[in-house]
Protein backbone atom coordinates (compact mmCIF):
# COMPACT_ATOMS: atom_id res chain seq x y z
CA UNK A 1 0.00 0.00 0.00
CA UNK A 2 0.99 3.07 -0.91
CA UNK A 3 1.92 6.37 1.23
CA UNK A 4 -1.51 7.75 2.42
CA UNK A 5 -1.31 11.60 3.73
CA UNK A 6 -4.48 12.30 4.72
CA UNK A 7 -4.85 9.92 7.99
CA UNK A 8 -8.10 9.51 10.02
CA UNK A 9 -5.87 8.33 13.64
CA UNK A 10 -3.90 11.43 13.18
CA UNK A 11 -5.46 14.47 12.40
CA UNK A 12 -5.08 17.04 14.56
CA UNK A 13 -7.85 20.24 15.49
CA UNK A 14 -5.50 22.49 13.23
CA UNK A 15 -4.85 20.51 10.44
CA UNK A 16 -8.42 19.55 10.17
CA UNK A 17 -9.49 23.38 10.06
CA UNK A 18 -6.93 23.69 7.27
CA UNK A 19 -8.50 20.66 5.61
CA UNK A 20 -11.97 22.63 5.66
CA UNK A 21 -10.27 25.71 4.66
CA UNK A 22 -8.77 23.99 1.50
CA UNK A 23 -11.95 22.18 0.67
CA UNK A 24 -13.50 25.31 0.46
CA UNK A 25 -11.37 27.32 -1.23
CA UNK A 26 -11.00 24.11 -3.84
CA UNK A 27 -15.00 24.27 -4.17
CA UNK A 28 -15.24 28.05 -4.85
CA UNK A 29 -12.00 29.64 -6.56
CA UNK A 30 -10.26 26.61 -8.68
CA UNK A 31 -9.51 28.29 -11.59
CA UNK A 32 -10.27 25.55 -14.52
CA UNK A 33 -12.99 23.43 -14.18
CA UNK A 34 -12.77 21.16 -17.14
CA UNK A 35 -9.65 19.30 -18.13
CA UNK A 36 -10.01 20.55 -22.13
CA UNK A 37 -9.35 23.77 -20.57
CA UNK A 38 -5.80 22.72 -19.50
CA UNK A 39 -4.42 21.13 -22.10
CA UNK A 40 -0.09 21.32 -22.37
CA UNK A 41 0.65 22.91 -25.96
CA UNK A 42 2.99 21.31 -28.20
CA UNK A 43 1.52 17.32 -27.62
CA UNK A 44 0.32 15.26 -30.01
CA UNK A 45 -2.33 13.55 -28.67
CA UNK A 46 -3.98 14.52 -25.34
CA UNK A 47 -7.63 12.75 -24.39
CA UNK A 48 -9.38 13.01 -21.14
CA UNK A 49 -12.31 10.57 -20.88
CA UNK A 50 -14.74 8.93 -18.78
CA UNK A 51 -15.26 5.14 -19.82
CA UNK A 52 -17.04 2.47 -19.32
CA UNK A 53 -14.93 0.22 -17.46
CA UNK A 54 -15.74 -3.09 -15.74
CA UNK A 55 -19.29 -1.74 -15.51
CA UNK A 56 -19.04 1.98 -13.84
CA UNK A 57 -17.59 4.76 -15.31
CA UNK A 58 -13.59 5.34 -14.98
CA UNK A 59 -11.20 8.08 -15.81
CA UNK A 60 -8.67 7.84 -18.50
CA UNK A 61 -6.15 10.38 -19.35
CA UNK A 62 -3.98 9.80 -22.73
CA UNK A 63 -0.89 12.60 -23.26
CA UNK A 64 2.14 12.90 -25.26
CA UNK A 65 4.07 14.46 -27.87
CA UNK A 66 4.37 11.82 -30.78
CA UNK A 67 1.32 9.68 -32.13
CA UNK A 68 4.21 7.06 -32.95
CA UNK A 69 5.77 6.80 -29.65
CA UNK A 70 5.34 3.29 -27.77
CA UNK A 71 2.26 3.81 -25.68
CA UNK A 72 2.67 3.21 -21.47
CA UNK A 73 -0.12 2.66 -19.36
CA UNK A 74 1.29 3.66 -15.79
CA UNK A 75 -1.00 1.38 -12.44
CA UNK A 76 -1.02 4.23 -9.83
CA UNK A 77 -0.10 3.13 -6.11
CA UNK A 78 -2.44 3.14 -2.92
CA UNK A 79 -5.40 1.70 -3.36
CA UNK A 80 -7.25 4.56 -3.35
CA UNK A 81 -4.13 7.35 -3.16
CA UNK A 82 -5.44 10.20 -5.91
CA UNK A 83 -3.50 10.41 -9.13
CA UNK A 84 -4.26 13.32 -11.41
CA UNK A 85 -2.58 16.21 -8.56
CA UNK A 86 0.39 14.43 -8.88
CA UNK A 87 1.66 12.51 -11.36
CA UNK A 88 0.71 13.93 -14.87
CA UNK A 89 1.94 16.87 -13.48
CA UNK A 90 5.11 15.48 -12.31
CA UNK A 91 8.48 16.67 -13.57
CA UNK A 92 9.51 12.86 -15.19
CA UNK A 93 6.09 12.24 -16.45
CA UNK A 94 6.12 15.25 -18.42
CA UNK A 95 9.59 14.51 -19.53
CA UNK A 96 8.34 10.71 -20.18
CA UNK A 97 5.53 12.06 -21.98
CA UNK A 98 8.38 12.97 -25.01
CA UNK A 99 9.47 9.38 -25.37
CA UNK A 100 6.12 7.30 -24.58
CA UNK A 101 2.13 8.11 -24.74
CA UNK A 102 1.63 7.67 -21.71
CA UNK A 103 -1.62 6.75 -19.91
CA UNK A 104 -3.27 7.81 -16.41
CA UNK A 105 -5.41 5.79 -14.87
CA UNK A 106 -7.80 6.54 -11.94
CA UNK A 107 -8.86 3.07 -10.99
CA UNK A 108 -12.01 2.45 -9.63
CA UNK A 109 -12.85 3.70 -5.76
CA UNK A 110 -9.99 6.53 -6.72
CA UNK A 111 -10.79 10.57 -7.98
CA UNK A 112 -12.76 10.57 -10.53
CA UNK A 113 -13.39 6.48 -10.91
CA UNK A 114 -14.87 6.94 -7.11
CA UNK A 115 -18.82 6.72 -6.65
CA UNK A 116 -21.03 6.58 -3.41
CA UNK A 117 -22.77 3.81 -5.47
CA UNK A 118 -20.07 1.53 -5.74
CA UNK A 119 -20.53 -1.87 -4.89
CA UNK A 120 -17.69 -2.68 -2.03
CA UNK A 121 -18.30 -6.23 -3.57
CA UNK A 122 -16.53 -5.28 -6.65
CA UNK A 123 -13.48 -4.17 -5.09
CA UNK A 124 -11.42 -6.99 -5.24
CA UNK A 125 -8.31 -8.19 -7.03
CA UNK A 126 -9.76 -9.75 -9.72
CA UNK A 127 -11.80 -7.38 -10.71
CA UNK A 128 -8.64 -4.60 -10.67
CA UNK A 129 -7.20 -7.41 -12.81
CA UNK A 130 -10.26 -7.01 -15.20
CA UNK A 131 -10.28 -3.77 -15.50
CA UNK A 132 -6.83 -3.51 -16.68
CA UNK A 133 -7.36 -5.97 -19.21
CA UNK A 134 -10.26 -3.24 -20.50
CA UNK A 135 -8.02 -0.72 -19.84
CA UNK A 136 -5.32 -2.11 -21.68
CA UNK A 137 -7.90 -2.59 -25.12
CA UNK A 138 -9.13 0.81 -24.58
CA UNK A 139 -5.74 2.16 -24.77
CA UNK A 140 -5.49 0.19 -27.92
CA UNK A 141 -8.08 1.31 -29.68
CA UNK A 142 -7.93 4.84 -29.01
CA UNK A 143 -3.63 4.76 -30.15
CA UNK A 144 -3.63 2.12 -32.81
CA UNK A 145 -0.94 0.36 -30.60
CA UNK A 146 -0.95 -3.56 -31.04
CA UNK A 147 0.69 -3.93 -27.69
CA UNK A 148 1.69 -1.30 -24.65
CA UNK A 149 4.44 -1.71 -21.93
CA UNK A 150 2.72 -1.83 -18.27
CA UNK A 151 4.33 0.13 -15.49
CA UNK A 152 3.13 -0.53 -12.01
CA UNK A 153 4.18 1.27 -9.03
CA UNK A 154 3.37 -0.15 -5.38
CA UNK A 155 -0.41 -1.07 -4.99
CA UNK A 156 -0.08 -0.77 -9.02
CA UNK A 157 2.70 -3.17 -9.07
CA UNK A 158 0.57 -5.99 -7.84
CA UNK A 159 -2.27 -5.99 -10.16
CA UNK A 160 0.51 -5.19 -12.86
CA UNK A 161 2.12 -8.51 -12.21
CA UNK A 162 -0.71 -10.45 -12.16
CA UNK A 163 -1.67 -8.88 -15.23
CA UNK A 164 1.59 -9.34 -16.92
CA UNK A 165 1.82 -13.28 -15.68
CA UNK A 166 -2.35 -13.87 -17.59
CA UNK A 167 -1.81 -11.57 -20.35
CA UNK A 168 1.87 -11.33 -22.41
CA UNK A 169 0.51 -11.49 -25.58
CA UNK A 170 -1.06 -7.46 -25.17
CA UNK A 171 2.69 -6.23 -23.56
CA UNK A 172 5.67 -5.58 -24.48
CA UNK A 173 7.51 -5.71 -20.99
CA UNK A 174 6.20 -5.04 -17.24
CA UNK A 175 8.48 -2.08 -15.26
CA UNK A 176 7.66 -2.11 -11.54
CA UNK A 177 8.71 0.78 -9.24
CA UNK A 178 7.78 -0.26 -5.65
CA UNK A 179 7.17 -4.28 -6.28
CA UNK A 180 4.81 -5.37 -3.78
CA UNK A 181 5.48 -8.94 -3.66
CA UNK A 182 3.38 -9.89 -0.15
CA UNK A 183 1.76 -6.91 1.49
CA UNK A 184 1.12 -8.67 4.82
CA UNK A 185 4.90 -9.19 4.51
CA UNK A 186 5.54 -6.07 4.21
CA UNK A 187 3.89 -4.64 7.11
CA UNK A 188 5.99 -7.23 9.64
CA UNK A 189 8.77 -5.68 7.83
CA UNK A 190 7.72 -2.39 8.48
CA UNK A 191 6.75 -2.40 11.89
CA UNK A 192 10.15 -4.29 12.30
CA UNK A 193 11.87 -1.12 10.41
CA UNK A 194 10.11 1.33 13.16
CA UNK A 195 10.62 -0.61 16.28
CA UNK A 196 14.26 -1.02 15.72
CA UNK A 197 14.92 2.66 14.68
CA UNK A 198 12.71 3.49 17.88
CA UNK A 199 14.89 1.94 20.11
CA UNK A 200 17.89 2.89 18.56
CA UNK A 201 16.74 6.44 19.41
CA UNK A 202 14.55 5.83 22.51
CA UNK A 203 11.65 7.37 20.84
CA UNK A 204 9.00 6.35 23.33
CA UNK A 205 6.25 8.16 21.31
CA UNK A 206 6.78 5.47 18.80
CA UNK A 207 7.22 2.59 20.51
CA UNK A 208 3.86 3.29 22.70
CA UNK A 209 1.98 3.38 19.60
CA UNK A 210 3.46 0.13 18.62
CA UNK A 211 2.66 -1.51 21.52
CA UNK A 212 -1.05 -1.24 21.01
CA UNK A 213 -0.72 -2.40 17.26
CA UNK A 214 -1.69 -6.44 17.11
CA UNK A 215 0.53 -7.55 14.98
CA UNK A 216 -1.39 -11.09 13.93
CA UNK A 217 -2.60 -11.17 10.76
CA UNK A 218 -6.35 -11.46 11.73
CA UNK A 219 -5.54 -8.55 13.94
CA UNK A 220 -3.60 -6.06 11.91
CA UNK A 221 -5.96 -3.76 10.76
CA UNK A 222 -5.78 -0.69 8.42
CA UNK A 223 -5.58 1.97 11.13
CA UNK A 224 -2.82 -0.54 12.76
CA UNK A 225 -0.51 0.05 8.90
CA UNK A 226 -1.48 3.79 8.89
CA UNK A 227 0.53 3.63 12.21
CA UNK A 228 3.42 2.12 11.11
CA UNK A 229 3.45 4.11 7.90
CA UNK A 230 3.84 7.21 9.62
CA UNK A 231 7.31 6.10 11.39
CA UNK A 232 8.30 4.62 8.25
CA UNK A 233 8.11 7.72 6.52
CA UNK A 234 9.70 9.66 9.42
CA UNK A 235 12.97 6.79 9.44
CA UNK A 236 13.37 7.15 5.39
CA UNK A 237 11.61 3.98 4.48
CA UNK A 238 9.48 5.95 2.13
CA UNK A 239 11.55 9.02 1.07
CA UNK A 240 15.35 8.61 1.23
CA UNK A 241 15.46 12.34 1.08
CA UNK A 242 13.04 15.45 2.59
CA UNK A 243 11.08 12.59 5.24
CA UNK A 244 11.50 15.61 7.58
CA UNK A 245 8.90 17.49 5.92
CA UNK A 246 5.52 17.18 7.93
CA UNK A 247 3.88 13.73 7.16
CA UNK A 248 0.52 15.21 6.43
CA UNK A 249 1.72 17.94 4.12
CA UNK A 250 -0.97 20.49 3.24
CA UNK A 251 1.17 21.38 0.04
CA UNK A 252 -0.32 18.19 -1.36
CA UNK A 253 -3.64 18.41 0.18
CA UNK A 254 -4.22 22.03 -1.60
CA UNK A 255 -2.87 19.86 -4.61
CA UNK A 256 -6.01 17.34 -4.64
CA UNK A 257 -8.03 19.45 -3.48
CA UNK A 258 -7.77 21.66 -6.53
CA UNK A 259 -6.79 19.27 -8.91
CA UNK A 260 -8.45 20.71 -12.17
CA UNK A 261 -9.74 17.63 -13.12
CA UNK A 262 -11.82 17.38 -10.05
CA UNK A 263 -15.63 18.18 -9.45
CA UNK A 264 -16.83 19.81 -6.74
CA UNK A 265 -18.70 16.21 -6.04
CA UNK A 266 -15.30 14.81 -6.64
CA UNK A 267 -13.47 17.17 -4.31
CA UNK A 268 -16.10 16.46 -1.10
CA UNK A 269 -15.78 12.73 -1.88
CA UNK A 270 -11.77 12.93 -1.68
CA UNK A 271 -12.55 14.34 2.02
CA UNK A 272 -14.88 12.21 3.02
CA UNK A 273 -13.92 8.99 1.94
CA UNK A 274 -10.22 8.33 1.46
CA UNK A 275 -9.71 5.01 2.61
CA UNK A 276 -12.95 3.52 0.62
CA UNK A 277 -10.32 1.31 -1.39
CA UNK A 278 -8.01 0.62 1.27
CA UNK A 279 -10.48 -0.42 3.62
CA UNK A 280 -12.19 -2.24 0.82
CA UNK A 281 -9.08 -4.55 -0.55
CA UNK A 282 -7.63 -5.21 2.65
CA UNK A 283 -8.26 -8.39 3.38
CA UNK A 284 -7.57 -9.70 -0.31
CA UNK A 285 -4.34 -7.24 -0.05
CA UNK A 286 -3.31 -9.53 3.23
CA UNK A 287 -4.18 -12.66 1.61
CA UNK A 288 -1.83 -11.94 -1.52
CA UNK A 289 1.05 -13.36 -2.25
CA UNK A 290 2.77 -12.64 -5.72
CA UNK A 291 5.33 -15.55 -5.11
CA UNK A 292 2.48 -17.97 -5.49
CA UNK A 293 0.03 -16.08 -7.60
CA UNK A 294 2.06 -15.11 -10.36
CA UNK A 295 5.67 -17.09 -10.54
CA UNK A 296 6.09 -16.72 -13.84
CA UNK A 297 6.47 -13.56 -16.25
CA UNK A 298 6.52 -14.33 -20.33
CA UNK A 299 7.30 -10.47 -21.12
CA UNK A 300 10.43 -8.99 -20.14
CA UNK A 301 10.26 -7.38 -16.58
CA UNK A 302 12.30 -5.02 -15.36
CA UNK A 303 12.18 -3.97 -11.73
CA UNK A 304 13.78 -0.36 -10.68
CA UNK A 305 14.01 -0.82 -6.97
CA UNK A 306 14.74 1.93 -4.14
CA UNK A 307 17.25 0.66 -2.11
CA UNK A 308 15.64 2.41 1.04
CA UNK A 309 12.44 1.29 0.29
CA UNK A 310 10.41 -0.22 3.66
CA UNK A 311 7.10 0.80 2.84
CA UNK A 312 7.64 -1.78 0.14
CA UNK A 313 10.06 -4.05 0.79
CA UNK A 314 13.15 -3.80 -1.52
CA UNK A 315 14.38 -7.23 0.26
CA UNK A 316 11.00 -8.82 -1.32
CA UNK A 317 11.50 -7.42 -4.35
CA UNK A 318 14.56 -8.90 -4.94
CA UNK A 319 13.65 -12.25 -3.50
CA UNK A 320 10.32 -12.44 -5.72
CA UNK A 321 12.91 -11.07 -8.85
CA UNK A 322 14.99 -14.04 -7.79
CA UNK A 323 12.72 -16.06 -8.46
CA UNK A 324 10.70 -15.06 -10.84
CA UNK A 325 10.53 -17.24 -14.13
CA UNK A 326 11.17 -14.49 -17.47
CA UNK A 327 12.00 -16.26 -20.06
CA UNK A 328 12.00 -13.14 -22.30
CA UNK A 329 14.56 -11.48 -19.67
CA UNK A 330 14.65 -9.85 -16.51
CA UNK A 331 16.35 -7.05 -15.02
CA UNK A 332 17.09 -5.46 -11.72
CA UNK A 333 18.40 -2.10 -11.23
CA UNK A 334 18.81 -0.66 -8.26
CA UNK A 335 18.42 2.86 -7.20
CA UNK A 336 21.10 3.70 -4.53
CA UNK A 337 19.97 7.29 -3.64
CA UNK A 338 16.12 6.15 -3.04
CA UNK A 339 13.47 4.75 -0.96
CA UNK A 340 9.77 4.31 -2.71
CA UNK A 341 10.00 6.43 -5.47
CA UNK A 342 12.76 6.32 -7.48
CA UNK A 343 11.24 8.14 -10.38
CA UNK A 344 11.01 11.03 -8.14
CA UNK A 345 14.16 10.85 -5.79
CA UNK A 346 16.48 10.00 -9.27
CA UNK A 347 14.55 11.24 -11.71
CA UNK A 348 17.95 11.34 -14.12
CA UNK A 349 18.73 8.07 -13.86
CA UNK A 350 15.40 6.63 -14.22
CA UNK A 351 14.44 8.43 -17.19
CA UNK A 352 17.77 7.21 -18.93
CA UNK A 353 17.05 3.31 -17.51
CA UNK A 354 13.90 3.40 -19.59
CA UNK A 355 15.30 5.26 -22.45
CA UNK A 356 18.34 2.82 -22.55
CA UNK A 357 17.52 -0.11 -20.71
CA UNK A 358 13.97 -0.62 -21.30
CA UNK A 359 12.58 0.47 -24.73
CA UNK A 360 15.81 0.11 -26.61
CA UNK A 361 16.37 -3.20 -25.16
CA UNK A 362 12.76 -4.56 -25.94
CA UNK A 363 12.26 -2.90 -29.06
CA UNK A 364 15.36 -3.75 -30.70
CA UNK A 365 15.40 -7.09 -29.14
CA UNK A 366 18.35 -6.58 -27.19
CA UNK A 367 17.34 -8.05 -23.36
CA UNK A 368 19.44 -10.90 -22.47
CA UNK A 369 16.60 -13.92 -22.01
CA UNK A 370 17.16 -17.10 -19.91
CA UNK A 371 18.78 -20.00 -21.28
């Protein structure tokens, strides 16, 4: 699961005031209203759509320069964690948007793909697994692309594996930033991460909290992981660099909350029900595990791993990549300077892995495949 800044268990009487302050400021003075409005000059194609996927209506943004560029559908992290105030806006997205078409997608329960009507029934792995595979003929359709490459990141990277290990014949490689591999896993790991740092620095505060978290699976609930995620981020599990900025920033909070692409309806809904995924998936998200669900990859896979990440385990990843059966190649490259995100923390270097080590590779046939 994904970094969540808005938390229920934490929220202070200030921040909360500041929260109602955004919200309405967000509801009566954001500037554009419809995404046609904001459009980037110089790009080749650029779409914004609502479609029908899986059943409900989902969001589907389609940017870049080039018509002929290789098309990349990017599986945003969470669930539930708002894409659209961050990423398409993001300094190596844009700059990715030169070399790929890339493609944003709000899944369903998230921004604009969220609905007070949605069944909680239909919020499960399978059908995330579905709706990428709609996703994916959407994409191809609307471009004219026979096949895209699949980039999942975190939450992203599980349904992006899964996807990648049932359908090769509609990609041309899987990238993963953040692999999730177990997320139950993960969260011993994590709490692990905190309660050793804690008592390296005899941060009571943190152990305390710890102490009341049940740690058993059947017992280790979503407010329990919002817990731990908060020490995580403030030991560098989830940024290497700047985890001393406040963990609920209200930099980003003014971000979703006037996100352009938003609705009013879509701005109260942010507020009042973040965790609607989360707390929906959670007990499929425990139950996962990608060692056993998806051993085998017939694309090439490359995995750009954060060697700081905790929120995600970078130890997993490389155990799952281990592994992992590719007979069309595999790749690990680690990120020395990062935690979570490398795309953000070494944006240089991750642009030029893709440029170099990903689409010249597969396109030209270059990726060293198992014997």
């Amino acid at each position: 699961m994904s970094h969540v800044m808005i938390r229920k268990s934490h929220h202070n009487q200030q921040t909360f005031r500041n929260i109602v302050f955004l919200l309405l400021f967000a509801l009566f003075f954001s500037g554009c209203t419809t995404y046609r409005l904001c459009e980037r000059p110089g790009k080749d194609i650029q779409q914004f759509e609502m479609v029908k996927i899986g059943g409900i209506k989902q969001a589907i943004k389609i940017r870049g320069d080039r018509r002929d560029n290789p098309v990349m559908i990017y599986l945003h992290g969470g669930p539930g964690f708002p894409l659209f105030p961050f990423e398409p806006q993001g300094k190596s997205m844009l700059r990715l948007e030169r070399q790929f078409t890339m493609v944003y997608w709000e899944q369903r329960g998230t921004g604009k793909s969220f609905s007070r009507n949605l069944s909680h029934d239909s919020m499960n792995i399978e059908q995330f697994i579905e709706d990428t595979r709609q996703v994916v003929e959407y994409v191809r359709l609307a471009t004219g692309a026979e096949k895209v490459f699949l980039w999942g990141h975190s939450w992203g990277s599980n349904i992006g594996a899964l996807f990648a290990s049932r359908y090769p014949e509609l990609l041309h490689a899987y990238i993963s930033t953040g692999q999730s591999v177990s997320p139950f896993e993960n969260e011993q790991l994590a709490y692990e991460f905190v309660r050793e740092r804690a008592l390296e620095e005899g941060n009571r505060r943190a152990l305390r909290q710890l102490a009341r978290i049940d740690t058993t699976e059947t017992g280790y609930s979503l407010q329990n992981a919002l817990t731990v995620r908060r020490w995580v981020y403030r030991y560098g599990g989830i940024v290497k660099q700047g985890s001393d900025r406040p963990y609920v920033d209200m930099r980003e909070i003014a971000q979703i909350l006037t996100a352009p692409e938003y609705s009013i309806t879509d701005r109260i809904n942010l507020v009042m029900f973040p965790y609607f995924s989360a707390e929906a998936l959670w007990e499929d998200l425990k139950a996962l595990d990608l060692r056993e669900k998806a051993p085998r990859i017939e694309v090439p896979v490359y995995f750009l791993v954060g060697k700081y990440d905790v929120i995600v385990s970078a130890l997993l990843a490389k155990e799952y990549f281990e592994m992992l059966e590719a007979p069309a190649g595999k790749q690990l490259i680690l990120f020395e300077h990062s935690a979570h995100r490398p795309f953000d923390e070494e944006p240089e270097k991750f642009l030029e892995v893709l440029k170099k080590q990903v689409v010249d590779d597969v396109m030209k046939g270059n990726l060293q495949v198992e014997e």
